[in-house]
N, C-alpha and C. Protein backbone atom coordinates (compact mmCIF):
# COMPACT_ATOMS: atom_id res chain seq x y z
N UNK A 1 25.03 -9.18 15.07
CA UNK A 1 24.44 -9.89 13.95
C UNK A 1 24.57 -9.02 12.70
N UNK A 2 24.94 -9.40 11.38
CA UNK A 2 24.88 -8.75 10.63
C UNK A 2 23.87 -8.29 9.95
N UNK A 3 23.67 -6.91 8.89
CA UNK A 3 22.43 -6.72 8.25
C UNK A 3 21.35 -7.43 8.30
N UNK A 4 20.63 -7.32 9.35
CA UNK A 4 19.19 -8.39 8.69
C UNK A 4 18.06 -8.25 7.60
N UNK A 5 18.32 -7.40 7.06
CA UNK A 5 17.96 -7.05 5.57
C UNK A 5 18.62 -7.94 4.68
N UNK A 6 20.28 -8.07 4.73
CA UNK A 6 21.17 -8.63 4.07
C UNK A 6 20.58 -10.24 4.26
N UNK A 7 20.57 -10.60 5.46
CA UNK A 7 20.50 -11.92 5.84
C UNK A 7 18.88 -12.34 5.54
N UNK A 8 18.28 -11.28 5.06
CA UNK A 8 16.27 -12.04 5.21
C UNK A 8 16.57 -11.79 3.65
N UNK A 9 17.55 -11.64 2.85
CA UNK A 9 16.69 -11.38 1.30
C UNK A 9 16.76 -13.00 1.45
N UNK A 10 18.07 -13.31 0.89
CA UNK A 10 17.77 -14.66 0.13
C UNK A 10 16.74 -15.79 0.72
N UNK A 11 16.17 -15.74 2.03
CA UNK A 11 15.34 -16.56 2.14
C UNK A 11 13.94 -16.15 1.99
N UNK A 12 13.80 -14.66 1.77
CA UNK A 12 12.60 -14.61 1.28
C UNK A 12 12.53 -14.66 -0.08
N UNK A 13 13.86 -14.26 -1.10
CA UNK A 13 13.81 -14.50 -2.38
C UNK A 13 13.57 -16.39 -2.74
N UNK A 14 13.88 -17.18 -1.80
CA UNK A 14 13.44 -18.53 -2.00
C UNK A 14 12.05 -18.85 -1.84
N UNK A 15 11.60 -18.20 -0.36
CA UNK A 15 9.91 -18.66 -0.20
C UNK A 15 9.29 -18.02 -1.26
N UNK A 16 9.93 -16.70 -1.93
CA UNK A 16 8.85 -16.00 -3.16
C UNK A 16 8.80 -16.73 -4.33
N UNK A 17 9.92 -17.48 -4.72
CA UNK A 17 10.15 -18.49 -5.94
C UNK A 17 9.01 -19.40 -6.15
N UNK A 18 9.31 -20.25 -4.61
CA UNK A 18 8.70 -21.29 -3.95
C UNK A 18 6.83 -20.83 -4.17
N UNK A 19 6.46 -19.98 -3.47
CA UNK A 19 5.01 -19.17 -3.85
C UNK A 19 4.52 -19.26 -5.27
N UNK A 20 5.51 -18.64 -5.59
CA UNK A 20 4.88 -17.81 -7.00
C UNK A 20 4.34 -19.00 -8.09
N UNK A 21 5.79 -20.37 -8.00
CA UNK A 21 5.31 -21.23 -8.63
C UNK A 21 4.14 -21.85 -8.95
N UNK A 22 4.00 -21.98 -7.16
CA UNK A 22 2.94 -23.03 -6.75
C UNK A 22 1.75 -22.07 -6.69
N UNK A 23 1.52 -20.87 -7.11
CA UNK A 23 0.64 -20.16 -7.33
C UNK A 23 -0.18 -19.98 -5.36
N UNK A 24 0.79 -19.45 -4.61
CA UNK A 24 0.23 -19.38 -3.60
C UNK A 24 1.01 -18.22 -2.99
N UNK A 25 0.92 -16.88 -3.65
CA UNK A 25 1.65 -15.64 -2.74
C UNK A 25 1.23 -15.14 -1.89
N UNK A 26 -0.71 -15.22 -1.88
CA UNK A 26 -0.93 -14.70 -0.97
C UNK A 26 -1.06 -15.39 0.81
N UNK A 27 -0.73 -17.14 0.63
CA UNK A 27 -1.17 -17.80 1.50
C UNK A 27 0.29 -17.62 2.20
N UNK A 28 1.48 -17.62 1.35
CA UNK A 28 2.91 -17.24 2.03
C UNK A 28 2.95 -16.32 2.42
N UNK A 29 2.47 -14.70 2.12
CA UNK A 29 2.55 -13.84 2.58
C UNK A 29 2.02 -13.56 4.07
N UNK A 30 0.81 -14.55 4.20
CA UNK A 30 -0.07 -14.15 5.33
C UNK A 30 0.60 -15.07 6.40
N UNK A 31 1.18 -16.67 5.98
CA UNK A 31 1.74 -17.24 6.82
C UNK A 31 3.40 -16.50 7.17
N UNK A 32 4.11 -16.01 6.34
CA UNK A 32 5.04 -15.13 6.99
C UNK A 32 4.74 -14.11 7.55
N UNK A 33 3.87 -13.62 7.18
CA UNK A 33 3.27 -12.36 8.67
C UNK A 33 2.85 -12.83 10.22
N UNK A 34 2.36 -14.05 10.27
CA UNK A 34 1.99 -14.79 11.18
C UNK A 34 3.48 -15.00 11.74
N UNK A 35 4.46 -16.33 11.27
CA UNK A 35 5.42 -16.13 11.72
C UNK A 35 6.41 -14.79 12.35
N UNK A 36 6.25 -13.70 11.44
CA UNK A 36 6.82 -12.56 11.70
C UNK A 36 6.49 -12.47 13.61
N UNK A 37 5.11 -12.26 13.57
CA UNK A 37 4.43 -11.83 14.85
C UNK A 37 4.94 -12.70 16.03
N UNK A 38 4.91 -13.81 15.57
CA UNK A 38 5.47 -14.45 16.57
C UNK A 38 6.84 -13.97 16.99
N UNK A 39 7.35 -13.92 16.18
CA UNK A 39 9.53 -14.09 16.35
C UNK A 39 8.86 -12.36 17.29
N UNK A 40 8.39 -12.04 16.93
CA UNK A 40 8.67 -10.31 17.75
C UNK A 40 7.74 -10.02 19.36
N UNK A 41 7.28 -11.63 19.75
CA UNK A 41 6.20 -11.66 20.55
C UNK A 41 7.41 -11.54 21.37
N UNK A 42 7.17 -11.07 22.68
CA UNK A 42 8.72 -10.80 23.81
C UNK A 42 8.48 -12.11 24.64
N UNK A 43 7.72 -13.32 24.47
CA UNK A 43 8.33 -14.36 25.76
C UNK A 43 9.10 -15.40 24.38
N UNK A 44 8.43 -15.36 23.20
CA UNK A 44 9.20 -16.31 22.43
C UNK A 44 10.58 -15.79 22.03
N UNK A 45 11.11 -14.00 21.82
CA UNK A 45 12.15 -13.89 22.03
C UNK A 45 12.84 -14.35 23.26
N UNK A 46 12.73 -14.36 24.22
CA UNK A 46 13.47 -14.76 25.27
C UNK A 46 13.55 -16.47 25.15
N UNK A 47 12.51 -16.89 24.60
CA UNK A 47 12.74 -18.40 24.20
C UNK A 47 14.12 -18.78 23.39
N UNK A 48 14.01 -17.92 22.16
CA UNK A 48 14.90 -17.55 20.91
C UNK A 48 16.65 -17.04 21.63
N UNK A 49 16.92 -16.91 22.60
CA UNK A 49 18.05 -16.48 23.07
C UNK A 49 18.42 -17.25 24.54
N UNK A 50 17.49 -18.26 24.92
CA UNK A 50 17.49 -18.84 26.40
C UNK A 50 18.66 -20.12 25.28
N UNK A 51 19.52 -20.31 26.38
CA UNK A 51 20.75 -21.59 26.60
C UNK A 51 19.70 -22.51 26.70
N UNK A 52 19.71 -23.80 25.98
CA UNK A 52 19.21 -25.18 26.22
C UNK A 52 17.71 -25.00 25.64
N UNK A 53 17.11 -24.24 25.24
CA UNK A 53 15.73 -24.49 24.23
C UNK A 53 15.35 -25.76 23.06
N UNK A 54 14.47 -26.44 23.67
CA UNK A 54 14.41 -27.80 22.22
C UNK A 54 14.17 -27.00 20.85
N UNK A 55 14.82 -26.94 19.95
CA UNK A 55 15.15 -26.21 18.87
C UNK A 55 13.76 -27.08 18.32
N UNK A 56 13.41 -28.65 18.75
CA UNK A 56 12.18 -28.85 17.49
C UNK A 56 11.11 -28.42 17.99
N UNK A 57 10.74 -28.50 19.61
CA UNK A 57 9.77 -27.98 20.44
C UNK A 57 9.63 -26.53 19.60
N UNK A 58 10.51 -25.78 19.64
CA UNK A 58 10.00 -24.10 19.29
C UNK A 58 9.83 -24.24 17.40
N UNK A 59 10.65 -24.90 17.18
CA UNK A 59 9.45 -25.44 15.48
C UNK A 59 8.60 -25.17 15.40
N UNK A 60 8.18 -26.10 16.27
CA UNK A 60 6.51 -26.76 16.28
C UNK A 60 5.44 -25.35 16.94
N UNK A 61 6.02 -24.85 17.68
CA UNK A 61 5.66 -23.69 18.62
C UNK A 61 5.24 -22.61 17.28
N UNK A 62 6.39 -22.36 16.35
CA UNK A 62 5.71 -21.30 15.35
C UNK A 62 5.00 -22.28 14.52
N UNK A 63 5.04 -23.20 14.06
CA UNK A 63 4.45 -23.92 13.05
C UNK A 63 2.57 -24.03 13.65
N UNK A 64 3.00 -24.43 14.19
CA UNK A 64 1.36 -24.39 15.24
C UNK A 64 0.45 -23.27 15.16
N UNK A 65 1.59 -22.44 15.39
CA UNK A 65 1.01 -20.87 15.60
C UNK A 65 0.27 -20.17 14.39
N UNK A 66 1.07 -20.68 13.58
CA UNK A 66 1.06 -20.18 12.11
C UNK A 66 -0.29 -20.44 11.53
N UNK A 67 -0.16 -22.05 11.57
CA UNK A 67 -0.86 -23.08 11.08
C UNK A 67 -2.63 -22.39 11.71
N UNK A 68 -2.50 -22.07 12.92
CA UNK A 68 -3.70 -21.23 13.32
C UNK A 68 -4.00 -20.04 12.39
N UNK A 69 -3.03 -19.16 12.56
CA UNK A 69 -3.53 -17.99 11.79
C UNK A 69 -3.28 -17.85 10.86
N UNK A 70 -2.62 -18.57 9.67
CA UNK A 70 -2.72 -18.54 8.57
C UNK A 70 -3.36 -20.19 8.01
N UNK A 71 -4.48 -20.40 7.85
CA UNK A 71 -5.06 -22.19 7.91
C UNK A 71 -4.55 -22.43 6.68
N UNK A 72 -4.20 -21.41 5.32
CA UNK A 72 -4.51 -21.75 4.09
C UNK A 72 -2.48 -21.93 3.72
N UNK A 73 -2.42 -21.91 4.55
CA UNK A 73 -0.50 -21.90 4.66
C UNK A 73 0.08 -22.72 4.04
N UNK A 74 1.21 -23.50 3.28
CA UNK A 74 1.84 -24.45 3.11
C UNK A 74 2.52 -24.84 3.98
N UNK A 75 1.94 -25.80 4.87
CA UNK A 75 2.53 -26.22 5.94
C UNK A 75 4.24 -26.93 6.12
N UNK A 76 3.87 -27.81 4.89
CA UNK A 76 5.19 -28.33 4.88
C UNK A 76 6.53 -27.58 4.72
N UNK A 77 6.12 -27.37 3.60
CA UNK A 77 6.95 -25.92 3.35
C UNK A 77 7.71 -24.84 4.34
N UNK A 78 6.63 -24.54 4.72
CA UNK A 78 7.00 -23.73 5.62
C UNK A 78 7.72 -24.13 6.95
N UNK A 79 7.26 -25.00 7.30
CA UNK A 79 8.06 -25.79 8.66
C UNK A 79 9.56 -25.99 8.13
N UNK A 80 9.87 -26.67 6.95
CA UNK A 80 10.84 -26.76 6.43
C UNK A 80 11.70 -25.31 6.49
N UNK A 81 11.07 -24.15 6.19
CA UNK A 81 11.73 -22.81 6.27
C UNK A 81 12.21 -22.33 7.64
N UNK A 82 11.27 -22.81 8.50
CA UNK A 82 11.41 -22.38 10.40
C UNK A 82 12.30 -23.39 10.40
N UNK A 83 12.88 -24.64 10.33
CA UNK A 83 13.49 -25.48 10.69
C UNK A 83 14.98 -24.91 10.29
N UNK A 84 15.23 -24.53 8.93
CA UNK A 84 16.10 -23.85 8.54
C UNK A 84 16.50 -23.00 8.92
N UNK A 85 15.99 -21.77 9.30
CA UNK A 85 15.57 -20.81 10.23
C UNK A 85 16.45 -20.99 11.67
N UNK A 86 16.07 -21.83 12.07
CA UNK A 86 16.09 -21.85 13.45
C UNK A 86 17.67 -22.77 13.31
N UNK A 87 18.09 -23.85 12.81
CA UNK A 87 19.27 -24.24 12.19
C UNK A 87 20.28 -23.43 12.69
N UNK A 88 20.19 -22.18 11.57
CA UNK A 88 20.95 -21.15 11.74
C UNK A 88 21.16 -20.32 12.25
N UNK A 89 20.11 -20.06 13.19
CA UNK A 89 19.94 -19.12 14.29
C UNK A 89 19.45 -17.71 13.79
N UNK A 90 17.96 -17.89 12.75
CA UNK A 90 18.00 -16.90 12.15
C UNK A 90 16.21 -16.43 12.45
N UNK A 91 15.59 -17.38 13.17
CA UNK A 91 14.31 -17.07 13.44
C UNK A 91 13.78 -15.53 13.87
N UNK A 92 15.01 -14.91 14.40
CA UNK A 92 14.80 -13.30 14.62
C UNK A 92 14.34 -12.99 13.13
N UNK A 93 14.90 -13.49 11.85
CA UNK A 93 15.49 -12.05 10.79
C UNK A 93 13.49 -12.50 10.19
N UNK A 94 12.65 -13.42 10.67
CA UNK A 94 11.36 -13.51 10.11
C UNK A 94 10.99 -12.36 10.05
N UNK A 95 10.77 -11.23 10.88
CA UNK A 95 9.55 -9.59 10.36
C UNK A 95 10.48 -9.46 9.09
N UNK A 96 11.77 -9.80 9.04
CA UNK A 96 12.73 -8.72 7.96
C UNK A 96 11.84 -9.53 6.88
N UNK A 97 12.02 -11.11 6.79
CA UNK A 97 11.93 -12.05 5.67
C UNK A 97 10.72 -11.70 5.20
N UNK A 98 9.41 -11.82 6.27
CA UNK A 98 8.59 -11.36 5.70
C UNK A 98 7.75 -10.05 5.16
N UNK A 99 8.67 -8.82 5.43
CA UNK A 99 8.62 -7.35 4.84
C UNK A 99 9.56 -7.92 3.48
N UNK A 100 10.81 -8.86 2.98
CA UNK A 100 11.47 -8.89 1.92
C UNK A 100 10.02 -9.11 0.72
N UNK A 101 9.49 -10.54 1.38
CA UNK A 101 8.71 -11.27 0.82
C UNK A 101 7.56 -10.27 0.03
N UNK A 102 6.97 -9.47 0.93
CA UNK A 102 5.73 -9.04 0.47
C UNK A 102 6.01 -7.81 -0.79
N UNK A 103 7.29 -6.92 -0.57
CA UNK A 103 7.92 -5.94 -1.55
C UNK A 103 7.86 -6.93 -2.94
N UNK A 104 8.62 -8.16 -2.71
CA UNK A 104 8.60 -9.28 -3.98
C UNK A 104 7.33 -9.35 -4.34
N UNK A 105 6.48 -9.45 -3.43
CA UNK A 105 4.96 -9.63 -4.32
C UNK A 105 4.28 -8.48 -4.28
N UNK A 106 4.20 -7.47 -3.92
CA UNK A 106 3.96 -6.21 -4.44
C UNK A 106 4.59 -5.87 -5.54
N UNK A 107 6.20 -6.07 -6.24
CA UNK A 107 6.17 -5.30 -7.03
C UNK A 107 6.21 -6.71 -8.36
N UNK A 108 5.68 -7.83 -8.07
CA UNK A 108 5.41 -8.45 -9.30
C UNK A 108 3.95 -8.50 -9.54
N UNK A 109 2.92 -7.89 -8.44
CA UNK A 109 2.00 -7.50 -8.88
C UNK A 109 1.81 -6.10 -9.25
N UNK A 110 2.68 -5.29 -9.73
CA UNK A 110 2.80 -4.23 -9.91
C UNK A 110 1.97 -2.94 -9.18
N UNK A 111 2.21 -3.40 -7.66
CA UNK A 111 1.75 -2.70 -6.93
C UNK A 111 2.67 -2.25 -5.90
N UNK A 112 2.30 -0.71 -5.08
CA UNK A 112 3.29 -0.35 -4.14
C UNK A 112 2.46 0.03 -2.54
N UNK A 113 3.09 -0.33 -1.80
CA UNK A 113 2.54 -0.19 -0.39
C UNK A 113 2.72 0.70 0.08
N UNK A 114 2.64 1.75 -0.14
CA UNK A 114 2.55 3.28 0.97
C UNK A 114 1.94 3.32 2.57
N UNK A 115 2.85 4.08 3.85
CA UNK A 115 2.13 4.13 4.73
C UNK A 115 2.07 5.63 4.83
N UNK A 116 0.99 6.01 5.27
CA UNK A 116 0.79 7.36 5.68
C UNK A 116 0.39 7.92 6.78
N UNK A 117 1.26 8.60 7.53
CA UNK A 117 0.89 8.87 9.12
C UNK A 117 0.76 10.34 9.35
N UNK A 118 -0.06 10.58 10.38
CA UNK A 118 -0.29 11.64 9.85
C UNK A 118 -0.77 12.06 11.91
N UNK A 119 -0.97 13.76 12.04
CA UNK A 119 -0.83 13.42 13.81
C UNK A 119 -2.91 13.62 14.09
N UNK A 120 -3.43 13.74 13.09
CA UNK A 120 -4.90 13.67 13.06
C UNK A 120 -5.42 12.45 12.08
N UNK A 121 -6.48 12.18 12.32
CA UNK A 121 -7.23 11.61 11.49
C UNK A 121 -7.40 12.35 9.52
N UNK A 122 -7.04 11.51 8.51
CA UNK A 122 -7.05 11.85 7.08
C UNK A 122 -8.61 10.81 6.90
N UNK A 123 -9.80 11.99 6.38
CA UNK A 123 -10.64 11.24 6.00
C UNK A 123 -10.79 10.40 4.34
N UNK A 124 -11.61 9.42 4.07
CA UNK A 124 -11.42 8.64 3.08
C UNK A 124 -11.33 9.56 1.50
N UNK A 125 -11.86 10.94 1.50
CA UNK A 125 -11.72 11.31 0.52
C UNK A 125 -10.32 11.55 0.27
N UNK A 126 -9.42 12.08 1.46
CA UNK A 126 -8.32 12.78 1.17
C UNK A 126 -7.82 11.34 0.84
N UNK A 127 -7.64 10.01 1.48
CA UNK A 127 -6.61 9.33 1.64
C UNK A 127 -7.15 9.04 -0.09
N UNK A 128 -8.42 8.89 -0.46
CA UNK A 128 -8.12 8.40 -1.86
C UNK A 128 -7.98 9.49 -3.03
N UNK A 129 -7.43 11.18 -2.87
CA UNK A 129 -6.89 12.12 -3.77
C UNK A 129 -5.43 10.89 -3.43
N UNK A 130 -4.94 11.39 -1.96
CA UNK A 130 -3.51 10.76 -2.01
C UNK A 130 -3.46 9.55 -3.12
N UNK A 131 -3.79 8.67 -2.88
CA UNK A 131 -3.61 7.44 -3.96
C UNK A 131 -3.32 7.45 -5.39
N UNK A 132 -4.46 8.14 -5.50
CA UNK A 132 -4.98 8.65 -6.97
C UNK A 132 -3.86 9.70 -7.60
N UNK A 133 -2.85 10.60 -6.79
CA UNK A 133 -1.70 11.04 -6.89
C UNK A 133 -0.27 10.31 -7.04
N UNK A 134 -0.93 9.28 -6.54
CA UNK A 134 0.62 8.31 -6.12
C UNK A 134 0.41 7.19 -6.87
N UNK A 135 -0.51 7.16 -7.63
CA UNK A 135 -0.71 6.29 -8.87
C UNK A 135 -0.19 6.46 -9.98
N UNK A 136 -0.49 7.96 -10.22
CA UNK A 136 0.09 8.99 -11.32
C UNK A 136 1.64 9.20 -11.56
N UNK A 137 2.30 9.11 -10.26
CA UNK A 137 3.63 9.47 -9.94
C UNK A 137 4.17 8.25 -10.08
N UNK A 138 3.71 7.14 -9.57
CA UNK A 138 4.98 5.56 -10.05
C UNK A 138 4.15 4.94 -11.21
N UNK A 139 3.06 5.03 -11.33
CA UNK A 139 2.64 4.09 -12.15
C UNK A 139 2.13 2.55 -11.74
N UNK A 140 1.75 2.83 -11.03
CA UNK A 140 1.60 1.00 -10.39
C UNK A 140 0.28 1.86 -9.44
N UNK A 141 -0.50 0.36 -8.93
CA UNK A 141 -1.27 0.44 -7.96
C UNK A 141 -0.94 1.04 -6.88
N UNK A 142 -1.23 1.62 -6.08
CA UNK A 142 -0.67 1.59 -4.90
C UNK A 142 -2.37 0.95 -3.44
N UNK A 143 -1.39 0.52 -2.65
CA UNK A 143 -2.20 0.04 -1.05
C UNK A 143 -1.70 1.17 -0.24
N UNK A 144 -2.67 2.02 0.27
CA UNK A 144 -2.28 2.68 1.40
C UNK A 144 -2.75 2.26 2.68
N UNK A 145 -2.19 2.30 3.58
CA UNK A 145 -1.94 2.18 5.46
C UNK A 145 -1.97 3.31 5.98
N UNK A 146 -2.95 3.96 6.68
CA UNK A 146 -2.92 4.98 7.43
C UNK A 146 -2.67 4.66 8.86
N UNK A 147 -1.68 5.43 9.40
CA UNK A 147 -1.26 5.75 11.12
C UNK A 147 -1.34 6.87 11.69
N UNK A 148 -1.80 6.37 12.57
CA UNK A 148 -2.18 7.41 13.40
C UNK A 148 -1.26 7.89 13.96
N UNK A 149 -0.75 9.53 13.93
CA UNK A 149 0.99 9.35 14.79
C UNK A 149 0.93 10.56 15.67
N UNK A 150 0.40 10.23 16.96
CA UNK A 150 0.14 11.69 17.90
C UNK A 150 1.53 12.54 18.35
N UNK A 151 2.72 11.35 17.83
CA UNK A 151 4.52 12.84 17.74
C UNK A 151 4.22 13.90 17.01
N UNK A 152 3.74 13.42 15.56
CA UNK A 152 3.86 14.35 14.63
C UNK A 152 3.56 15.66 15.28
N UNK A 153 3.48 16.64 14.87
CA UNK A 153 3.60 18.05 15.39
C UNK A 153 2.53 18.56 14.52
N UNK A 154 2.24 17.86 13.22
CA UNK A 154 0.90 18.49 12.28
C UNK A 154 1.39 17.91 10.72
N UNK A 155 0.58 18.09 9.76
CA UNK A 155 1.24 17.41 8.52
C UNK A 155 1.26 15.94 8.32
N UNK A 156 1.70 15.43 7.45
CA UNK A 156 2.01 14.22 7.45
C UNK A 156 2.75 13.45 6.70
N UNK A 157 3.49 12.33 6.66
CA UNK A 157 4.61 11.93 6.49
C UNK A 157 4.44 10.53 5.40
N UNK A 158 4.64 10.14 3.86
CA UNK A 158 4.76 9.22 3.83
C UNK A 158 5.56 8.17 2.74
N UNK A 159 5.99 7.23 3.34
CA UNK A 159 6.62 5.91 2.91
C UNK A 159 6.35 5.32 2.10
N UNK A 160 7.14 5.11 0.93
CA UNK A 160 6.72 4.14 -0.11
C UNK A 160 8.16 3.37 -0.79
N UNK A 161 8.46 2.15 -0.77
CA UNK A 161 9.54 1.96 -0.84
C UNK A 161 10.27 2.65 -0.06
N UNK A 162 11.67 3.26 -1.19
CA UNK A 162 12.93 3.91 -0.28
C UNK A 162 12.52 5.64 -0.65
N UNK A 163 11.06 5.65 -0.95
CA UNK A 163 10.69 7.06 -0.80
C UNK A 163 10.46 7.63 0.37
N UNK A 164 10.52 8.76 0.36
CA UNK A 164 9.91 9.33 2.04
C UNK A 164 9.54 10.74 1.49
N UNK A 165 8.53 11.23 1.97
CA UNK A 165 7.75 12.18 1.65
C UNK A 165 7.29 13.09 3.23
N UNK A 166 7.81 13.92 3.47
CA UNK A 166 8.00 14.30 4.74
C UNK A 166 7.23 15.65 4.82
N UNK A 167 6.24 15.80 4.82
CA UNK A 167 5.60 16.64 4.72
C UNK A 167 5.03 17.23 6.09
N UNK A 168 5.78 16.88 7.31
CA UNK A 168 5.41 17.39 8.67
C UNK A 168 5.89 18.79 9.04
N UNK A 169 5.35 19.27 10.02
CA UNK A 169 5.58 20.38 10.17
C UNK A 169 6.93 20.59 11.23
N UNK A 170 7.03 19.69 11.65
CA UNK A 170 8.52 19.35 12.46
C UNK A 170 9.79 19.40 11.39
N UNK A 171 9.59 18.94 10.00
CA UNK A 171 10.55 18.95 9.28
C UNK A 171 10.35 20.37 8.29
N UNK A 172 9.13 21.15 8.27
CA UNK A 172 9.05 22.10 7.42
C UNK A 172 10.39 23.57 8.37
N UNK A 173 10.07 23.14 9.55
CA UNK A 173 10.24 23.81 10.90
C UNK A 173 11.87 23.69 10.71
N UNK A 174 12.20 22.76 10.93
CA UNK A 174 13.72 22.08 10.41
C UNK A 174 13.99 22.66 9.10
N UNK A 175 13.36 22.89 8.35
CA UNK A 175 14.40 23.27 6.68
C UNK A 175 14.15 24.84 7.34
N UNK A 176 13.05 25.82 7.72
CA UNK A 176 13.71 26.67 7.90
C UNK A 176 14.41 27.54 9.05
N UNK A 177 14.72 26.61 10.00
CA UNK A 177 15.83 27.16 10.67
C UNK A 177 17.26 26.61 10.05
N UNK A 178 17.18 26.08 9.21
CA UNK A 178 18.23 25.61 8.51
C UNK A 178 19.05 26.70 7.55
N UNK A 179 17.72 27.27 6.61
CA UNK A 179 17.42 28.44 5.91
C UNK A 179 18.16 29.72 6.67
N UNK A 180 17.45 29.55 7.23
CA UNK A 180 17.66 31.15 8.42
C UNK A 180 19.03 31.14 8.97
N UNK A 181 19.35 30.02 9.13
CA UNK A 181 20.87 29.78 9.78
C UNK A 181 22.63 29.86 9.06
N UNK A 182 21.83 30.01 7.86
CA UNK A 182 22.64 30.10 6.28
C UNK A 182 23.37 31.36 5.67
């Protein structure tokens, strides 16, 4: 399959159009997260790749689904998007579509989503210096996500856009045997 980055912009650059108009980003956002969850649930993938599946049956299957956990959803709409979706054989690239989607409405609300993982617990003061740093540095809001990441080795690591901020001790460890090796 090719890029599914490549293949989830333009349909999330349509549902974001579609949103923004109708003044409903956050009800698309939450119903493409819903969808997302589904496409990555492991019996509906095996649905998604089984020979002979009723293509409207599994529609209805995310639409349903959706329609549960996101109530405030544009239903029509959206079915119309899974139908399309599924058309093309593209119901996998939904987590991509809806990670495209939410960057689109993060950065037209001039906000940025940082995750920060870290191999201990970061209490609320530190996580809000971090913020309050990473506010300063892009200029925009930022949302932080803390993870819990028991690999890490110590330190912590984090994501914002196509930033990466690698501040683990596995990679401090790495630059200097790198150093030393020079």
């Amino acid at each position: 399959m090719a890029d599914v980055a490549a293949i989830a912009r333009p349909y999330a650059q349509a549902a974001f159009e579609l949103a923004r108009d109708a003044g409903q980003l956050d009800a698309w956002s939450d119903a493409l997260q819903a969808a997302a969850a589904v496409a990555t649930d492991s019996q509906v993938t095996a649905l998604l790749t089984a020979p002979g599946t009723d293509a409207a049956k599994l529609v209805t299957l995310f639409a349903d689904t959706v329609q549960h956990a996101a109530p405030a959803a544009p239903q029509g709409e959206l079915s119309n998007l899974l139908r399309l979706l599924e058309e093309n054989g593209r119901l996998q690239a939904l987590p991509a579509i809806s990670e495209a989607f939410d960057a689109l409405k993060a950065e037209t609300e001039n906000r940025i989503e940082v995750t920060l993982a870290a191999a201990s617990p970061v209490d609320e003061a530190q996580q809000s210096r971090i913020v309050e740093a990473l506010k300063k540095r892009f200029g925009r809001d930022v949302s932080l996500t803390f993870e819990l990441d028991p690999t890490l080795l110590g330190g912590a690591l984090l994501k914002a856009d196509d930033l990466v901020i690698d501040g683990t001790v596995r990679a401090g460890l790495g630059r200097l045997a790198t150093t030393l090796t020079n």
